[in-house]
Protein backbone atom coordinates (compact mmCIF):
# COMPACT_ATOMS: atom_id res chain seq x y z
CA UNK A 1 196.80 244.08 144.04
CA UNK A 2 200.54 243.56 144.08
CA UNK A 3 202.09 240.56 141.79
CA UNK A 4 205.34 238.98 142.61
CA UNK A 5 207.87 237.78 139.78
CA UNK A 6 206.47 234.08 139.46
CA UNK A 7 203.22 235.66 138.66
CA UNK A 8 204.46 238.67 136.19
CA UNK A 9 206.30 236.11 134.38
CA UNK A 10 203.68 233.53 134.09
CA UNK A 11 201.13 236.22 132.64
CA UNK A 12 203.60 237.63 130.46
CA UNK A 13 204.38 234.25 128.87
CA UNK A 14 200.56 233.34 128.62
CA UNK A 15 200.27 236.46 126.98
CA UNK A 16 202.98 235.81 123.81
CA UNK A 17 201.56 232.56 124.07
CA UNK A 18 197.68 233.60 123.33
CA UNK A 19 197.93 237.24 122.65
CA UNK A 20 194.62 237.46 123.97
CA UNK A 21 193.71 238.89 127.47
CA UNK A 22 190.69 236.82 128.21
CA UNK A 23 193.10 233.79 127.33
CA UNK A 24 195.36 234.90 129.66
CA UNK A 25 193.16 235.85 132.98
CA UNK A 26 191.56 232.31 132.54
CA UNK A 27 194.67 230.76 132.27
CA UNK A 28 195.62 232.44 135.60
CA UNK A 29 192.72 231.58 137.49
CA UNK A 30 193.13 227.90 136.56
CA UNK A 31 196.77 228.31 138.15
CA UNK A 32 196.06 230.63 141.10
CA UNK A 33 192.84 229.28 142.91
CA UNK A 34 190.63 231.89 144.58
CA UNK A 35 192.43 234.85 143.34
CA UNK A 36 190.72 237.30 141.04
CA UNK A 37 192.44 237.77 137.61
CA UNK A 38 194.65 240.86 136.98
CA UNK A 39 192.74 243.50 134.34
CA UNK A 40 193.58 244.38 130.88
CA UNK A 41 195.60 247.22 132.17
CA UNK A 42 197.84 245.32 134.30
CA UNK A 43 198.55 242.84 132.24
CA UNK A 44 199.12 245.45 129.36
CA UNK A 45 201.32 247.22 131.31
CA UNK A 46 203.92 243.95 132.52
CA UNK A 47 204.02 243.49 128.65
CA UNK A 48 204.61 246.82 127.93
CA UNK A 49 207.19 246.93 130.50
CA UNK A 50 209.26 243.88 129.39
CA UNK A 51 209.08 245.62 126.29
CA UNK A 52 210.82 248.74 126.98
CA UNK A 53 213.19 247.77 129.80
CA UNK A 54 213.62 244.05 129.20
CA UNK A 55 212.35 243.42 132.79
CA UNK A 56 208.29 242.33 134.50
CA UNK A 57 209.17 244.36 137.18
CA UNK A 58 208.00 247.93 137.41
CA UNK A 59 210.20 250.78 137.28
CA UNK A 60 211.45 252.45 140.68
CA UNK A 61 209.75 255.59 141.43
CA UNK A 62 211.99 258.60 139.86
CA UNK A 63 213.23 260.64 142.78
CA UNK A 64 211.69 264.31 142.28
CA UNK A 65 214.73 266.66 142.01
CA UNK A 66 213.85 269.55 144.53
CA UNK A 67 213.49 272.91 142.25
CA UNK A 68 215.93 275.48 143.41
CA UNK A 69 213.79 277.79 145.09
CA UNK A 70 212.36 274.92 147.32
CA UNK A 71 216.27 273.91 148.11
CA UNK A 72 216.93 277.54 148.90
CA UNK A 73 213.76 278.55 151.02
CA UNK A 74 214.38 275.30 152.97
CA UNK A 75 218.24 276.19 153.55
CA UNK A 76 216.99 279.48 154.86
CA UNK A 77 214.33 278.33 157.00
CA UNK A 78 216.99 275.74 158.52
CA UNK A 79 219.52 278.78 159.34
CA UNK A 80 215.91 280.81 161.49
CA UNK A 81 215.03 277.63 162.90
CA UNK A 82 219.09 277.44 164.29
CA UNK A 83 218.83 280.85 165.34
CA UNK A 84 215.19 280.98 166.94
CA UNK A 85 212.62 278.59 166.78
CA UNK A 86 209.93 280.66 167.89
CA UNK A 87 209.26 282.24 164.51
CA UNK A 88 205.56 282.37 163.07
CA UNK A 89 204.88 280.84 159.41
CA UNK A 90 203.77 284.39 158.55
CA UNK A 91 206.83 286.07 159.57
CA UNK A 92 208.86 283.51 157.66
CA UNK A 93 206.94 284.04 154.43
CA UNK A 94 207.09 287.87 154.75
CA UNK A 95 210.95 287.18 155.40
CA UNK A 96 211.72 284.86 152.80
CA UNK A 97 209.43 286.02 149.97
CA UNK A 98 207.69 282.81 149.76
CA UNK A 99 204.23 281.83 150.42
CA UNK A 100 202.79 280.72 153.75
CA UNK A 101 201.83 277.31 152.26
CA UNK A 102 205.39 276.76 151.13
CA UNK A 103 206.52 277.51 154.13
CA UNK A 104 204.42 275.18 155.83
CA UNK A 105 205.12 272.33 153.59
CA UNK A 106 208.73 272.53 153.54
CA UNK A 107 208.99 272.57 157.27
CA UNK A 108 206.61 270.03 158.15
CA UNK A 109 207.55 267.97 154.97
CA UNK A 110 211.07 268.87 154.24
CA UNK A 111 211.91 269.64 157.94
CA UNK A 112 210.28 267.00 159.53
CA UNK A 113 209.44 269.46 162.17
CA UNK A 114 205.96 270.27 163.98
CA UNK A 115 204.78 273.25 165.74
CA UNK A 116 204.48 273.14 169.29
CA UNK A 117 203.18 275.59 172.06
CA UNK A 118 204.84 276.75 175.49
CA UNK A 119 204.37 274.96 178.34
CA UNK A 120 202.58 277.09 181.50
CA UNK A 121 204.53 276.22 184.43
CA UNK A 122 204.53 277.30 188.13
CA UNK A 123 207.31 279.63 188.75
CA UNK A 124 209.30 277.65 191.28
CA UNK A 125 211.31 280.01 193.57
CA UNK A 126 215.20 279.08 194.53
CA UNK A 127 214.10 276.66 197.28
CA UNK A 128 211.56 274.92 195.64
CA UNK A 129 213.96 272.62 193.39
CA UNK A 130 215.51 271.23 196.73
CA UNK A 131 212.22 270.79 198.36
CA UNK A 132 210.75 269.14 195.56
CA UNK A 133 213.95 266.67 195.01
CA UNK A 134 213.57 266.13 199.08
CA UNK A 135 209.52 265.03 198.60
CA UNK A 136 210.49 263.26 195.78
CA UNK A 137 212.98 260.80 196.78
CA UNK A 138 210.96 260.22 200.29
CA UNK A 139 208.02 259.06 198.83
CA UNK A 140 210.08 256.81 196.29
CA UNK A 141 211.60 255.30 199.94
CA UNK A 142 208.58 254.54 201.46
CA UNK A 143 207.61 250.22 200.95
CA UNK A 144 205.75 249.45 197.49
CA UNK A 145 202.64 248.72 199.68
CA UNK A 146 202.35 252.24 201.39
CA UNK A 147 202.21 253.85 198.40
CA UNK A 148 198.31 252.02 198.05
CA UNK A 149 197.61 253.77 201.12
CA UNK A 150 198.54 257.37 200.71
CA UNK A 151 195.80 260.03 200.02
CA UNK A 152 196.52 263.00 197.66
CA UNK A 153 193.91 265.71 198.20
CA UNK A 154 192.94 269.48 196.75
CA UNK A 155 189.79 271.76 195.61
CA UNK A 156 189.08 272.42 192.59
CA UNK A 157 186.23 274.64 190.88
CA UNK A 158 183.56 273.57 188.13
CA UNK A 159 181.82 275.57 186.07
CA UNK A 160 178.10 275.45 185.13
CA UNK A 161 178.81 276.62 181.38
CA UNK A 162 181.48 274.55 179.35
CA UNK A 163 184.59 275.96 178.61
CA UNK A 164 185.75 276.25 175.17
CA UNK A 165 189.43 276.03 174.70
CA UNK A 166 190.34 278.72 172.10
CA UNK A 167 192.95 277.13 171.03
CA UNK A 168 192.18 273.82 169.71
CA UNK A 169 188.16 274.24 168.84
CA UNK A 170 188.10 275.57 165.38
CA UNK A 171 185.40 276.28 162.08
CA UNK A 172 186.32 275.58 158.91
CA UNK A 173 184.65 277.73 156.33
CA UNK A 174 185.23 279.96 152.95
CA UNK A 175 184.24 282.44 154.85
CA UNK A 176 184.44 284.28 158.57
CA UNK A 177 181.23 282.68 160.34
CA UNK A 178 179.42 284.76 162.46
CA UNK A 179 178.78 281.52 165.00
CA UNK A 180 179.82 282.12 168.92
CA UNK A 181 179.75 280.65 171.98
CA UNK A 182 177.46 282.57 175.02
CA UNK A 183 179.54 282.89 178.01
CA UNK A 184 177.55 284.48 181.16
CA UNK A 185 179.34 287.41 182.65
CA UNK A 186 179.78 285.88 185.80
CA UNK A 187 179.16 281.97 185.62
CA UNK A 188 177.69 280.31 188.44
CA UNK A 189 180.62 277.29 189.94
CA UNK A 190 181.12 275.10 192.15
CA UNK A 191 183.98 274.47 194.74
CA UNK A 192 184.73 270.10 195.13
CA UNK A 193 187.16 268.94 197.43
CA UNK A 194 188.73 265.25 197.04
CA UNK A 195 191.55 262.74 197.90
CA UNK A 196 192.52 260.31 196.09
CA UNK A 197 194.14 256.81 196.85
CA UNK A 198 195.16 253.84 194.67
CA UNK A 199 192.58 252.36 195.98
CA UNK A 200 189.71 254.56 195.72
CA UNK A 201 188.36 258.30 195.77
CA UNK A 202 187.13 259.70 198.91
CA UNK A 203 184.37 262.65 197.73
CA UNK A 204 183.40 264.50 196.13
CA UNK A 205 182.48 267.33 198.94
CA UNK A 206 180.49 270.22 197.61
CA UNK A 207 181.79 273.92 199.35
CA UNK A 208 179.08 275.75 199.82
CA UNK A 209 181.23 279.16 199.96
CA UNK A 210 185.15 280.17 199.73
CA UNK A 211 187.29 277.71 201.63
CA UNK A 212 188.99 278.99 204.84
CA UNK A 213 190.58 277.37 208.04
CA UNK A 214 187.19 277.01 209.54
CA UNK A 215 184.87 275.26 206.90
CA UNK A 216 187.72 273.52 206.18
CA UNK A 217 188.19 271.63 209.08
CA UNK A 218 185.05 271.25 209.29
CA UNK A 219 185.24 269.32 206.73
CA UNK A 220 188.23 267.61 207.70
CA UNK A 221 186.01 266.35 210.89
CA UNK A 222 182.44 265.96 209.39
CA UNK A 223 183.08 264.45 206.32
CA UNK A 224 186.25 262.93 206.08
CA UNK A 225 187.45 261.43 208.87
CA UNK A 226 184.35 259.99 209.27
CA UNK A 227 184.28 257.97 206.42
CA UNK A 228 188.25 257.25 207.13
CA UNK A 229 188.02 255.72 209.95
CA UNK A 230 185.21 252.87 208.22
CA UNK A 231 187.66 252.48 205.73
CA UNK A 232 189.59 248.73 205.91
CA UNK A 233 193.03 249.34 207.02
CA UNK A 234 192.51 253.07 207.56
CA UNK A 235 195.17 252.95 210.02
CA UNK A 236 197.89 252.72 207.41
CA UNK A 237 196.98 255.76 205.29
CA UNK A 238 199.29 258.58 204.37
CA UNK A 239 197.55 262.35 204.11
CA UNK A 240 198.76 265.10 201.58
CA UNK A 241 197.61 268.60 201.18
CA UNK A 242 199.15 271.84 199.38
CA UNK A 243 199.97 274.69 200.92
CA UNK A 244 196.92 277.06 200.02
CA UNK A 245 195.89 279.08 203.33
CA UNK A 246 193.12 277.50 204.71
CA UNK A 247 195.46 274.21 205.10
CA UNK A 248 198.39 275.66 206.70
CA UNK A 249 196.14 277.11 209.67
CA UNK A 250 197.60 275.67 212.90
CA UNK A 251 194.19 274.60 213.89
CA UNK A 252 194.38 272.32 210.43
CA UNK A 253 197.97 271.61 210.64
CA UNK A 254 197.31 270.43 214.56
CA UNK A 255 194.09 268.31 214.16
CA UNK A 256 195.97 266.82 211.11
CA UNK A 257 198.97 265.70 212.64
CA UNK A 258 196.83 264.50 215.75
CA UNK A 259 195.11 261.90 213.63
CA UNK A 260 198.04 261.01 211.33
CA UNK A 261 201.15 261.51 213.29
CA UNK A 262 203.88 260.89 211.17
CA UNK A 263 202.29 260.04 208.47
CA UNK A 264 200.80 263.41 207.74
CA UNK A 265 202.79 265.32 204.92
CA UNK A 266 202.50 268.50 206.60
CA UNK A 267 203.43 271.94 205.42
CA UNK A 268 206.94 271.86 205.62
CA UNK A 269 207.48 268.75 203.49
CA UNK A 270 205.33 269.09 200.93
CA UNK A 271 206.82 271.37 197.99
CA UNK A 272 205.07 274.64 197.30
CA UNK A 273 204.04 275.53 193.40
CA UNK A 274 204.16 271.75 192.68
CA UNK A 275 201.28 270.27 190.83
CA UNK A 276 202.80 267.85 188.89
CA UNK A 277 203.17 265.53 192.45
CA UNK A 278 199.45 265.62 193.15
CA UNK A 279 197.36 263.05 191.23
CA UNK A 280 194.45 265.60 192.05
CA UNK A 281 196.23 268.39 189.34
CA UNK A 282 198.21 266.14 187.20
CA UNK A 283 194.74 263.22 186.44
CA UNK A 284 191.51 264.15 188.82
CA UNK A 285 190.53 267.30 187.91
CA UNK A 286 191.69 266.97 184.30
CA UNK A 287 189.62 263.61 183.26
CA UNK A 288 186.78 265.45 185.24
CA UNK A 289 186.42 268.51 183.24
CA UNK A 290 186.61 266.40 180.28
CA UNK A 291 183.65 264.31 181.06
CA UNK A 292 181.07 265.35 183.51
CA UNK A 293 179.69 268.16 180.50
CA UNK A 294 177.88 265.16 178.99
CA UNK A 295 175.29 265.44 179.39
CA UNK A 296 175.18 269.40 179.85
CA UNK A 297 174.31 270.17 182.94
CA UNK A 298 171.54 272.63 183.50
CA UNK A 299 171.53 273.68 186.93
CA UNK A 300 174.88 273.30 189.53
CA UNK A 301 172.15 270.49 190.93
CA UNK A 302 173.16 268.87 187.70
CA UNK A 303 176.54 269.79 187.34
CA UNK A 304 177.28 267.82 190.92
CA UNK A 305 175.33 265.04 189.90
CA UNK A 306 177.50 264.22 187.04
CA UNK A 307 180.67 265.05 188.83
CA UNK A 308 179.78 262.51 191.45
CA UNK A 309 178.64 260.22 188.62
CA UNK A 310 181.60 260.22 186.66
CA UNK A 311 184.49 259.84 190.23
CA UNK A 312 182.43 256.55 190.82
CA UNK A 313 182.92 255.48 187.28
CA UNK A 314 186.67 255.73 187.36
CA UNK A 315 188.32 252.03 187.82
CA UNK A 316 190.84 251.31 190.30
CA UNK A 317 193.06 249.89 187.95
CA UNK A 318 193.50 253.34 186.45
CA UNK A 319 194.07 254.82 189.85
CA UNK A 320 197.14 252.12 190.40
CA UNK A 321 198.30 253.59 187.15
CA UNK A 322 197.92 257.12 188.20
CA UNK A 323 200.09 256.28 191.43
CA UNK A 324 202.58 254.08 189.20
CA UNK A 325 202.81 257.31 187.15
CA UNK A 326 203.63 259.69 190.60
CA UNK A 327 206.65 257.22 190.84
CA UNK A 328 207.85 257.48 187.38
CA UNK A 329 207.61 261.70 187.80
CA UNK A 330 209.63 261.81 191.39
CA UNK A 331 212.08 259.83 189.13
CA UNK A 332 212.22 262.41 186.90
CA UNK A 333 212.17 265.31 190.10
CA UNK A 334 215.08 263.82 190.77
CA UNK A 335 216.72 263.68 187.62
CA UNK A 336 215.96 267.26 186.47
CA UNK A 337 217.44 268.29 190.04
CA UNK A 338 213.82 269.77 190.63
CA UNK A 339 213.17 271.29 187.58
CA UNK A 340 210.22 271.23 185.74
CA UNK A 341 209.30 267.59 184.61
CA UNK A 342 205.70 268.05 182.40
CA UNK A 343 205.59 267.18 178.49
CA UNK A 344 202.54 267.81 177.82
């Protein structure tokens, strides 16, 4: 417990007055209701303090003087991090004749800096940036309303077995563990299709087999425009899709832009090798493949099961954030001229 100077001074005078710490602590409880009274070592050490410095109040902390080969290592790890950041801890050590550890602590410590990896980016071609900037700063035109009313859709496929990411799953030990993780040679997966609205999730619809233009629109027909058309205010509704091959077929393309007119995004508007505008790649598929593995799924039977389970668990109000957020990145389309925009 910290004491402030009315309360150093008040046990330090109780003190020369009795000299005796039992004196003292009931003298402070009579004075400071409902507060336990400070231990012999506390009130040894105001005493002792007042003694030596002529003050209640403790010392300042004494500012560690860094030793010289600290001050040099971190002058020299300053100079590689100018030149090239990229530089492993072991390769520093090696260089600098230091341990790893030091090296660690004086850049995370000394530095202030933390290690961070590459991002894995699309490789957008020289049209792409003006395509994406075009998209971009259409969709940020279009009335605050329509943007509730705009369906964002894509496949994506789900394993049976649960990935591990290598990266951040980890075993600390003394010693190498001989502990794995079974992967089957070929895991059995399945192939969902959704869209996704601020104001709901149409699907998920199980592929049975690859996607191409003719299961496809098949699916386009069977399943979803069916259930468009019973949805309130389906009139109003926007349709995206990405240019993979089965949705730029002119049979798709055609019997799209039959039932949406103008207000399908067809293949010429919306920007190839551009992920981070479709709610499907940058949220859906993402909080899916972090959730539907509880519990593990046995069987694909399974597997669907909890996909399905966990799309009708997700709120809307988290879907008008995801749709908030598509605003805030064509914002940022625009401002990086079409350059990549993800942090993380």
């Amino acid at each position: 417990m910290k004491y402030d100077l009315e309360k150093r001074i008040f046990l330090l005078e109780k003190y020369i007055k009795f000299e005796q710490i039992s004196s003292v602590q009931h003298a402070y409880r009579s004075k400071f209701k409902n507060e336990p009274a400070p231990g012999h070592n506390t009130i040894m050490g105001i005493v002792s303090a007042f003694k030596t410095t002529g003050s209640v109040l403790p010392k300042p902390p004494i500012k560690k003087q860094p030793c010289e080969k600290r001050e040099e290592a971190k002058n020299q790890l300053k100079d590689m991090v100018a030149d090239s950041a990229t530089f492993s801890s072991r390769k520093a050590s090696s260089a600098l004749g230091i341990s790893q550890t030091l090296v660690l602590s004086i850049l995370h410590d000394d530095l202030h800096l933390k290690p961070y990896k590459y991002h894995k980016w699309h490789k957008l071609e020289v049209h792409d940036y003006e395509k994406r900037v075009e998209f971009a700063t259409w969709f940020l035109s279009l009335a605050a309303q329509v943007k509730f009313f705009f369906y964002f859709s894509d496949e994506a496929y789900f394993y049976l077995t649960q990935p591990i990411n290598s990266q951040n799953n980890r075993i600390w030990a003394e010693d190498q563990p001989l502990e794995g993780v079974e992967m089957p040679l070929h895991d059995k997966k399945v192939l969902v299709w959704c869209a996704i609205s601020a104001e709901g999730i149409m699907g998920p619809y199980y592929f049975e087999e690859s996607v191409n233009k003719d299961n496809y629109l098949e699916m386009l027909k069977t399943y979803f425009w069916r259930r468009h058309v019973q949805t309130p205010n389906n009139t109003k509704y926007y349709f995206q899709q990405d240019g993979a091959t089965p949705h730029t077929a002119d049979t798709v393309q055609n019997w799209l832009k039959d039932k949406f007119s103008k207000k399908f995004v067809h293949k010429k508007m919306w920007p190839a090798r551009s992920p981070d505008l479709n709610p499907c790649d940058f949220y859906l598929w993402g909080h899916l493949k972090a959730v539907v593995y509880n519990p593990l799924p046995k069987t694909l039977e399974d597997l669907k099961a909890n996909i399905t389970r966990e799309i009708k668990k997700i709120p809307k109000n988290v879907l008008n954030s995801v749709f908030l957020n598509l605003e805030n990145r064509c914002k940022k389309i625009i401002s990086a001229e079409g350059g990549h925009i993800e942090t993380k």
